[in-house]
PDB file of N, CA and C in Angstrom:
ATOM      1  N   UNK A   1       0.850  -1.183   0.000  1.00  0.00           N
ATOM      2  CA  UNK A   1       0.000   0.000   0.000  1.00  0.00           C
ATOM      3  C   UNK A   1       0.889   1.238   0.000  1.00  0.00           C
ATOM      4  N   UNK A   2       0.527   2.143  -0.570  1.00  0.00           N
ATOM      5  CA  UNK A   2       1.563   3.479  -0.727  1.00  0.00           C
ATOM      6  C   UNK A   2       0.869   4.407   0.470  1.00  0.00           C
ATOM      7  N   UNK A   3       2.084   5.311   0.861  1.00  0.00           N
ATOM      8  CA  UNK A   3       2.153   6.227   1.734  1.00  0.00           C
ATOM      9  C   UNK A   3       0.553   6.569   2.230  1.00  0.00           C
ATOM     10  N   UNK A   4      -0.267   7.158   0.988  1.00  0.00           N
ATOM     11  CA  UNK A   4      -1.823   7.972   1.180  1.00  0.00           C
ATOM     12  C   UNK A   4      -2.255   7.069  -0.270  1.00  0.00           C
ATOM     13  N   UNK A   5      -3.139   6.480   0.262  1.00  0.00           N
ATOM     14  CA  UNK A   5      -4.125   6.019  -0.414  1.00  0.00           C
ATOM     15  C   UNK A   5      -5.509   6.112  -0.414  1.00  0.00           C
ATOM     16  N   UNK A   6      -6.241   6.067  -1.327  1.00  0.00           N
ATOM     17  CA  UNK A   6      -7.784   6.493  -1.249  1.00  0.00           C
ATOM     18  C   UNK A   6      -8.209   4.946  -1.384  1.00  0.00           C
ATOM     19  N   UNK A   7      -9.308   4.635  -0.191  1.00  0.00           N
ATOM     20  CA  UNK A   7      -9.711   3.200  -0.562  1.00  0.00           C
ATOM     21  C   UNK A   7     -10.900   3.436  -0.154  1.00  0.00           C
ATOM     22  N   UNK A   8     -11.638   2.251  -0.484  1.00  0.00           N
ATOM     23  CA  UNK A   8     -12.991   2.099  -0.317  1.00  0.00           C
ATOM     24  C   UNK A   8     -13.275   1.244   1.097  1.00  0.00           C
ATOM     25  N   UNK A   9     -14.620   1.763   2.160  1.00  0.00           N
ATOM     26  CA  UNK A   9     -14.167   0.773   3.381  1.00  0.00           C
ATOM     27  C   UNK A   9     -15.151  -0.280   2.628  1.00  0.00           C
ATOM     28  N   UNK A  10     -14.535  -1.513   3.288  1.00  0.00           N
ATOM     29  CA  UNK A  10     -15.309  -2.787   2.834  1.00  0.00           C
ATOM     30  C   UNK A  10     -16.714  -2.672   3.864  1.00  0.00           C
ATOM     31  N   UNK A  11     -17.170  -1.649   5.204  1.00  0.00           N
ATOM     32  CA  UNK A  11     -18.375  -2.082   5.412  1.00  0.00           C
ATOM     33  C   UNK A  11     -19.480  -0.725   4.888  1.00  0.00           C
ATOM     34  N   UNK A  12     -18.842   0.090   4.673  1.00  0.00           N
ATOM     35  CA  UNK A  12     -19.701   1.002   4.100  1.00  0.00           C
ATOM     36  C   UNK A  12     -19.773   1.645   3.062  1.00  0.00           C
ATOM     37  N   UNK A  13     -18.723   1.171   2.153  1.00  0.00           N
ATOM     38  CA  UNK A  13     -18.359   1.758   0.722  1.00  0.00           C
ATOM     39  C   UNK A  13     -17.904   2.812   0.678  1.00  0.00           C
ATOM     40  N   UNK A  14     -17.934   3.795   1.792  1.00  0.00           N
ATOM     41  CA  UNK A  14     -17.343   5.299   1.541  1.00  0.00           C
ATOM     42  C   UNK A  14     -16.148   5.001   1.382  1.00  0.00           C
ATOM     43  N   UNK A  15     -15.923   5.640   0.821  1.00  0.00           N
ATOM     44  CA  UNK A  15     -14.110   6.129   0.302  1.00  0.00           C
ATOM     45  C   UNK A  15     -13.435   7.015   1.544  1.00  0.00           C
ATOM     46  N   UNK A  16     -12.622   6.941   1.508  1.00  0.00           N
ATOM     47  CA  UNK A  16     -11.711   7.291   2.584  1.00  0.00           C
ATOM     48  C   UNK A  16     -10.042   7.373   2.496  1.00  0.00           C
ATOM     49  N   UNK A  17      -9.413   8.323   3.012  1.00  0.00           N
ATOM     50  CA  UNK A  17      -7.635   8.176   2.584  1.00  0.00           C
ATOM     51  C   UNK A  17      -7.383   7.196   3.765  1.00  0.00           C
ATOM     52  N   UNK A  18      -6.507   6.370   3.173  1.00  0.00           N
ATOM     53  CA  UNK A  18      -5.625   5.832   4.174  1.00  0.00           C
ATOM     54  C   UNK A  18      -3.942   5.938   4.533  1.00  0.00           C
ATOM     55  N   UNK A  19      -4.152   6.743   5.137  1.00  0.00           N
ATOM     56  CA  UNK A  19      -2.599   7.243   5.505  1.00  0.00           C
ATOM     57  C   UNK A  19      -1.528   6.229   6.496  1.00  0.00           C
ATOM     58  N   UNK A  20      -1.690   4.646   5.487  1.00  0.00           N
ATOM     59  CA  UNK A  20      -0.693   3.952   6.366  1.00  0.00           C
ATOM     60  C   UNK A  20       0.788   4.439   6.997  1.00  0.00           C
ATOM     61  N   UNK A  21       1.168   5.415   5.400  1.00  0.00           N
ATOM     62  CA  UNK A  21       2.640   5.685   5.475  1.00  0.00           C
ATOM     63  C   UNK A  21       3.197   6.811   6.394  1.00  0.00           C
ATOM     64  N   UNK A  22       1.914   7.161   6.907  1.00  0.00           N
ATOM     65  CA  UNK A  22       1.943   8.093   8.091  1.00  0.00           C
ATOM     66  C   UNK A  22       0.860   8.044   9.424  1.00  0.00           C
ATOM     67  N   UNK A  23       0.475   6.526   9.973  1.00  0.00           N
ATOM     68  CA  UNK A  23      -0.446   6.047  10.347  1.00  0.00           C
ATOM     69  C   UNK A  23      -0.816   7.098  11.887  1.00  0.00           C
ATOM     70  N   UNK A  24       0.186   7.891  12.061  1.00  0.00           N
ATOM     71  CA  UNK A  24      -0.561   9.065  13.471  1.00  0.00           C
ATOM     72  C   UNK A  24      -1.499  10.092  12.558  1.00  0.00           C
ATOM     73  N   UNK A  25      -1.364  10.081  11.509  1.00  0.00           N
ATOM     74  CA  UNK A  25      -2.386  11.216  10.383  1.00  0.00           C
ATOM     75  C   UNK A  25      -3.309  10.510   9.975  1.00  0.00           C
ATOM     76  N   UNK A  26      -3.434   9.062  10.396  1.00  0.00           N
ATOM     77  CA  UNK A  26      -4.763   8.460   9.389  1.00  0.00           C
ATOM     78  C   UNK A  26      -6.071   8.782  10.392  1.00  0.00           C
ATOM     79  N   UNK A  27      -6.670   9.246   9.779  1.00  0.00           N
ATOM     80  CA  UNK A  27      -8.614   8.853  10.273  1.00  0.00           C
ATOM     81  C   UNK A  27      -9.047   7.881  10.929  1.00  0.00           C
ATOM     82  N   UNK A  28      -8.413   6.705  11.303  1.00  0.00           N
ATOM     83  CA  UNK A  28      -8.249   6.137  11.881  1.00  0.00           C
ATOM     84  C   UNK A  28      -8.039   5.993  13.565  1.00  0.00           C
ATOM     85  N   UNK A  29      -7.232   7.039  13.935  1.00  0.00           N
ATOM     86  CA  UNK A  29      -6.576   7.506  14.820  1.00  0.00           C
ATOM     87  C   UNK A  29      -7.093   8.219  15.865  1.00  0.00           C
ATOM     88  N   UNK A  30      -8.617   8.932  15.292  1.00  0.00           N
ATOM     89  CA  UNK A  30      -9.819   9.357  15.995  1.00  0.00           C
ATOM     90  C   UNK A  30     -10.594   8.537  16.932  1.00  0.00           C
ATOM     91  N   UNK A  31     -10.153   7.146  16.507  1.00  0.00           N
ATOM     92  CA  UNK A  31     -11.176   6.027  17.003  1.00  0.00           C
ATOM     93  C   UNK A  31     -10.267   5.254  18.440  1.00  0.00           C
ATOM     94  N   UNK A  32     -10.151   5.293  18.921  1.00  0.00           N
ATOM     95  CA  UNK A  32      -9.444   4.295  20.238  1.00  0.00           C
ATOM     96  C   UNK A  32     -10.055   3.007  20.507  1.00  0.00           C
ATOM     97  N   UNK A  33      -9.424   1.839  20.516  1.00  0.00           N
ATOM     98  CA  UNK A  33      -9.861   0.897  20.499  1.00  0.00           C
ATOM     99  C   UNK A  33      -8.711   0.006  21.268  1.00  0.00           C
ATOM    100  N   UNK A  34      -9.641  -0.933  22.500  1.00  0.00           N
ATOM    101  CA  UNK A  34      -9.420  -2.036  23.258  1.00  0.00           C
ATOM    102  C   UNK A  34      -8.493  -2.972  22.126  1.00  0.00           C
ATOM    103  N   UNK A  35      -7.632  -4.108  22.841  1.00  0.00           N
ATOM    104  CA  UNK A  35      -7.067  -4.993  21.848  1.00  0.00           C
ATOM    105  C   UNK A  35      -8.361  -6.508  21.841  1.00  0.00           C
ATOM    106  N   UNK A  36      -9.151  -6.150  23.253  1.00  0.00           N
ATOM    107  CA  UNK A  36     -10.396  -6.516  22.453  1.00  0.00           C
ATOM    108  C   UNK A  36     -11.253  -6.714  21.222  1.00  0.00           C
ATOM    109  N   UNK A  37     -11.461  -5.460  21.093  1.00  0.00           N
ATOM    110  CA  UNK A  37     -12.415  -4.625  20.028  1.00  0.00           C
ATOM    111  C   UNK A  37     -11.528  -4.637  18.706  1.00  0.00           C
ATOM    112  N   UNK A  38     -10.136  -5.063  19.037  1.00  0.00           N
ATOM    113  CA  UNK A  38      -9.392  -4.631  17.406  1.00  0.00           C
ATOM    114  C   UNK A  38      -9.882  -6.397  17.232  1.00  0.00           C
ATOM    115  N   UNK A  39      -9.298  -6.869  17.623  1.00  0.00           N
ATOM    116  CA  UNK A  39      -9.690  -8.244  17.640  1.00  0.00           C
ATOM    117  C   UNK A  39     -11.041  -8.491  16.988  1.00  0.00           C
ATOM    118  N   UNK A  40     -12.489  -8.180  17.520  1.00  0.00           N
ATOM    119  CA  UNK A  40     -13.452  -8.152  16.753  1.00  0.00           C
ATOM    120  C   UNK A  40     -13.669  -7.909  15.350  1.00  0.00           C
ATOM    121  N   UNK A  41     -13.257  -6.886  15.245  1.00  0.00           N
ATOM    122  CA  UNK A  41     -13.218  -6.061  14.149  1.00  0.00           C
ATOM    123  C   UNK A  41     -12.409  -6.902  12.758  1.00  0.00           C
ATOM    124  N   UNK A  42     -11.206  -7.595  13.581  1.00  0.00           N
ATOM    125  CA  UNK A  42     -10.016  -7.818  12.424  1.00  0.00           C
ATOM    126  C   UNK A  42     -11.026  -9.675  12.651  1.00  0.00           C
ATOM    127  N   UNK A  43     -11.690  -9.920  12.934  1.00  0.00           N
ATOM    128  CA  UNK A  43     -12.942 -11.162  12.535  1.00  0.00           C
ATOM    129  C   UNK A  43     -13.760 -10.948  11.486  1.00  0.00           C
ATOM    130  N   UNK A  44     -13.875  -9.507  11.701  1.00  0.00           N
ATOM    131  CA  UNK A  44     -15.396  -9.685  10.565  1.00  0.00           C
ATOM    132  C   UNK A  44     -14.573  -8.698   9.211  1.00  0.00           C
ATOM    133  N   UNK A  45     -13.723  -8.584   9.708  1.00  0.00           N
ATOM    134  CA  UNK A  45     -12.939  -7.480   8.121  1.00  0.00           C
ATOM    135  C   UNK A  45     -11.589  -7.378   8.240  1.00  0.00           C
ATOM    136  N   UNK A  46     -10.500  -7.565   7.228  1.00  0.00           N
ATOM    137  CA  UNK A  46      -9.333  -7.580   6.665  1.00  0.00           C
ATOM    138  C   UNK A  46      -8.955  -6.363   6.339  1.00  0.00           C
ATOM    139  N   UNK A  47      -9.219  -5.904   6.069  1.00  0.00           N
ATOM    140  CA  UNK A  47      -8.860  -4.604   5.707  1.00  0.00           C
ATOM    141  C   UNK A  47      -9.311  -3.079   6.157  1.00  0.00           C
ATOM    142  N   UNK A  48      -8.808  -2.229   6.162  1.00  0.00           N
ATOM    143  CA  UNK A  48      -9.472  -0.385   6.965  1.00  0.00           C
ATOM    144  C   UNK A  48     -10.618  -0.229   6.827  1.00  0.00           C
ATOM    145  N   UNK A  49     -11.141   0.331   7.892  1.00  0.00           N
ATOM    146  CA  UNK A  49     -12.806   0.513   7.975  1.00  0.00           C
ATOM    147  C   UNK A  49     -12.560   2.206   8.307  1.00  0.00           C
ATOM    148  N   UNK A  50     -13.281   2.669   7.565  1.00  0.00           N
ATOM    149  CA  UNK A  50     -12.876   4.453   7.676  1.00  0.00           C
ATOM    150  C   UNK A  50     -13.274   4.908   9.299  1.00  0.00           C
ATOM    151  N   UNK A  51     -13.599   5.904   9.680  1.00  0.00           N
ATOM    152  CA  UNK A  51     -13.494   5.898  11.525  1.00  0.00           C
ATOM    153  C   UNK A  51     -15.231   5.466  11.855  1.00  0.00           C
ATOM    154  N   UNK A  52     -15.802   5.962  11.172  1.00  0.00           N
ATOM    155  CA  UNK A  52     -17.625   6.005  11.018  1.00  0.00           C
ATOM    156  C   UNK A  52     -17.743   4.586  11.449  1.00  0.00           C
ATOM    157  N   UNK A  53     -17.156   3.643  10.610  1.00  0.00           N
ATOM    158  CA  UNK A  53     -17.637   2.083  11.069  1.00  0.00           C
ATOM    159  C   UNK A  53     -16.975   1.738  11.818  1.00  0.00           C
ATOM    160  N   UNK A  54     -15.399   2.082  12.374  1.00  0.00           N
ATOM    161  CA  UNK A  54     -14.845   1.568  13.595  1.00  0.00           C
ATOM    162  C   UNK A  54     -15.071   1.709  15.174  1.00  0.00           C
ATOM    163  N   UNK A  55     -15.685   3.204  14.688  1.00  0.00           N
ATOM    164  CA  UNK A  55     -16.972   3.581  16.423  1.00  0.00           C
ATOM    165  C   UNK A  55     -17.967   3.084  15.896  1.00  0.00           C
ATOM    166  N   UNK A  56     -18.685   2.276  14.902  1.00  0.00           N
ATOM    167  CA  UNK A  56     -19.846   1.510  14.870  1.00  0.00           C
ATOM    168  C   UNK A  56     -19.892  -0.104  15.333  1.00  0.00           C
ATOM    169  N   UNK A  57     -18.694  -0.283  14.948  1.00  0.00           N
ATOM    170  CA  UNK A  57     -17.690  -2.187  15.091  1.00  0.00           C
ATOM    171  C   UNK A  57     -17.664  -1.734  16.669  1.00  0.00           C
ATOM    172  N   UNK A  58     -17.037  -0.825  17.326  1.00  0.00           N
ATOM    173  CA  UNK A  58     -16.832  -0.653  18.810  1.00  0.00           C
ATOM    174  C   UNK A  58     -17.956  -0.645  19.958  1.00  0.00           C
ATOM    175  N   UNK A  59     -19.092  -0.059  19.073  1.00  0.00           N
ATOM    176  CA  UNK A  59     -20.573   0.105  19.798  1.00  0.00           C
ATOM    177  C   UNK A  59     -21.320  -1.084  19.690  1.00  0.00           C
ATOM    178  N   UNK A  60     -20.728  -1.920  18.616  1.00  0.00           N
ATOM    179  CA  UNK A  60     -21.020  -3.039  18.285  1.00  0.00           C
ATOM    180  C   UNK A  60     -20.546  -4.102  19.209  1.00  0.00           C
ATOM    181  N   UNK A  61     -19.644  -4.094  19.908  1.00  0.00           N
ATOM    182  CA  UNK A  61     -18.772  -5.041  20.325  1.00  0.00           C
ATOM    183  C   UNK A  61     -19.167  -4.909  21.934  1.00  0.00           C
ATOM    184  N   UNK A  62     -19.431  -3.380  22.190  1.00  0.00           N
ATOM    185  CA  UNK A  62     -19.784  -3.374  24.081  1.00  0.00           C
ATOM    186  C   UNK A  62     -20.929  -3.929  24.121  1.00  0.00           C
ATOM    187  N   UNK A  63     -22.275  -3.546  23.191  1.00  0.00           N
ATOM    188  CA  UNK A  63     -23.315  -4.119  22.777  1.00  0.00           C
ATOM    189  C   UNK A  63     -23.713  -5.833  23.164  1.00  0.00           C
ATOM    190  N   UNK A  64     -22.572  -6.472  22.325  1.00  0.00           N
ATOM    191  CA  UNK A  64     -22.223  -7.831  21.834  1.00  0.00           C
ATOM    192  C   UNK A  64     -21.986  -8.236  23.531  1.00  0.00           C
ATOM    193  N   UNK A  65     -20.701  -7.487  23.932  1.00  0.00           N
ATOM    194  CA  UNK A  65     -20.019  -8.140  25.107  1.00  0.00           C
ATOM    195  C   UNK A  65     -21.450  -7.876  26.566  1.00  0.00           C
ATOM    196  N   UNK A  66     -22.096  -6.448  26.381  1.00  0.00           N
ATOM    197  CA  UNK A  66     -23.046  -6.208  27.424  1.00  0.00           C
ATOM    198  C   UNK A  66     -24.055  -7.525  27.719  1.00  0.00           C
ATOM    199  N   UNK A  67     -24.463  -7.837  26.267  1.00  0.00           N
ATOM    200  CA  UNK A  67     -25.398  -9.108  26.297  1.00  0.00           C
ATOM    201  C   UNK A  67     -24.654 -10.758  26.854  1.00  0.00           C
ATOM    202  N   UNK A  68     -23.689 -11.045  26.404  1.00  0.00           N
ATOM    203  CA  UNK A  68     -23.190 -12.099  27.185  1.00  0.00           C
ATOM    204  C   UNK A  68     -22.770 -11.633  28.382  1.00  0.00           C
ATOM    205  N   UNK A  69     -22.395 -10.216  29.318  1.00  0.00           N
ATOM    206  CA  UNK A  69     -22.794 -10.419  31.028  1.00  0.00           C
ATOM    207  C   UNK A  69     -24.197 -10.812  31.745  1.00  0.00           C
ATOM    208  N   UNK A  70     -24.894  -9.973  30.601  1.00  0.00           N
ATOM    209  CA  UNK A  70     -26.216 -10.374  31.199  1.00  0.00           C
ATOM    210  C   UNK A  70     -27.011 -11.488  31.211  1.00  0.00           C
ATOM    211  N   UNK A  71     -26.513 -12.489  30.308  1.00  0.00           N
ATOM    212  CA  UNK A  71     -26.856 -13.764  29.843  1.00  0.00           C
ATOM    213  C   UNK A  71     -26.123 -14.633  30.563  1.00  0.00           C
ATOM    214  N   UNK A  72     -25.056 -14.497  30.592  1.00  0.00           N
ATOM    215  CA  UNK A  72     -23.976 -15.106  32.128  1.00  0.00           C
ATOM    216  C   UNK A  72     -24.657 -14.967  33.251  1.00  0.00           C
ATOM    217  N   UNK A  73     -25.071 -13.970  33.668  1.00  0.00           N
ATOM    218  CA  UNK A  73     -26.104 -13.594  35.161  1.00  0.00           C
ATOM    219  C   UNK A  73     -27.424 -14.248  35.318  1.00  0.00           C
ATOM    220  N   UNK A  74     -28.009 -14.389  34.076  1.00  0.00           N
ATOM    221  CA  UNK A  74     -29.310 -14.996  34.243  1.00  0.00           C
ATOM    222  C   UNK A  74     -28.980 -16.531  34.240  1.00  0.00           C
ATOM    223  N   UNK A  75     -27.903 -16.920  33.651  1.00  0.00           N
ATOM    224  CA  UNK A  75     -27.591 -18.207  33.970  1.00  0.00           C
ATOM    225  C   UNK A  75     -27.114 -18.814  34.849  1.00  0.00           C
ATOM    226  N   UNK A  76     -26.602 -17.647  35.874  1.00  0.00           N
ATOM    227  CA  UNK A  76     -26.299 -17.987  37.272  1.00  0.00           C
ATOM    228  C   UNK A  76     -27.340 -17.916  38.196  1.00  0.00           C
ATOM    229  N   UNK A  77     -28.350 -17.150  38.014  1.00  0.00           N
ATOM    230  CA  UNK A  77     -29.251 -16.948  38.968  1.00  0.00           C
ATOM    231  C   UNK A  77     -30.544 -17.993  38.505  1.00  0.00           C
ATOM    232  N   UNK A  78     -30.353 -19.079  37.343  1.00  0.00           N
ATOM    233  CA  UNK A  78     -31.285 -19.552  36.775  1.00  0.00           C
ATOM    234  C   UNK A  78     -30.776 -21.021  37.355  1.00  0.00           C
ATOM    235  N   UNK A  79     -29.566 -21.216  37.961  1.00  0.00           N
ATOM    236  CA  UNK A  79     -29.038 -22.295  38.193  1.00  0.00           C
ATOM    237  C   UNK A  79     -29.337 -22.803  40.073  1.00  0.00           C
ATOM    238  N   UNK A  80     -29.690 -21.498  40.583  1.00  0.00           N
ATOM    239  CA  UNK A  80     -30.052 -21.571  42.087  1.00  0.00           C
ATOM    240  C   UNK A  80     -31.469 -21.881  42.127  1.00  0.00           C
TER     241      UNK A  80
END
């Protein structure tokens, strides 16, 4: 991949630069993410997700993780 590239994200089609060759300048960089949540993310997609879907993959993932505590709990309190 070269320095600034314009790519397409694979979950939302917008186009977006990707500034690997200077990855503290990429759009990317807006988004903070758990090695959790990168983990998720690098499951369901290979390649850059512009920042829009990576706080969507992230809201996605506390979402994801909120429901298995609460499903863990009811299965503890379903077991007494």
């Amino acid at each position: 991949m070269a320095c600034h590239e314009t790519v397409s994200c694979p979950r939302c089609n917008k186009c977006f630069e990707c500034r690997v060759g200077s990855i503290l300048r990429c759009q990317c960089q807006a988004v903070t993410l758990t090695e959790e949540e990168r983990q998720h993310i690098n499951e369901n997609y290979s390649s850059c997700l512009c920042a829009n879907c990576l706080r969507a993959m992230k809201a996605d993932y506390k979402q994801h993780r909120f429901r298995q505590r609460i499903n863990r709990l009811f299965s503890l309190f379903g077991k007494r």
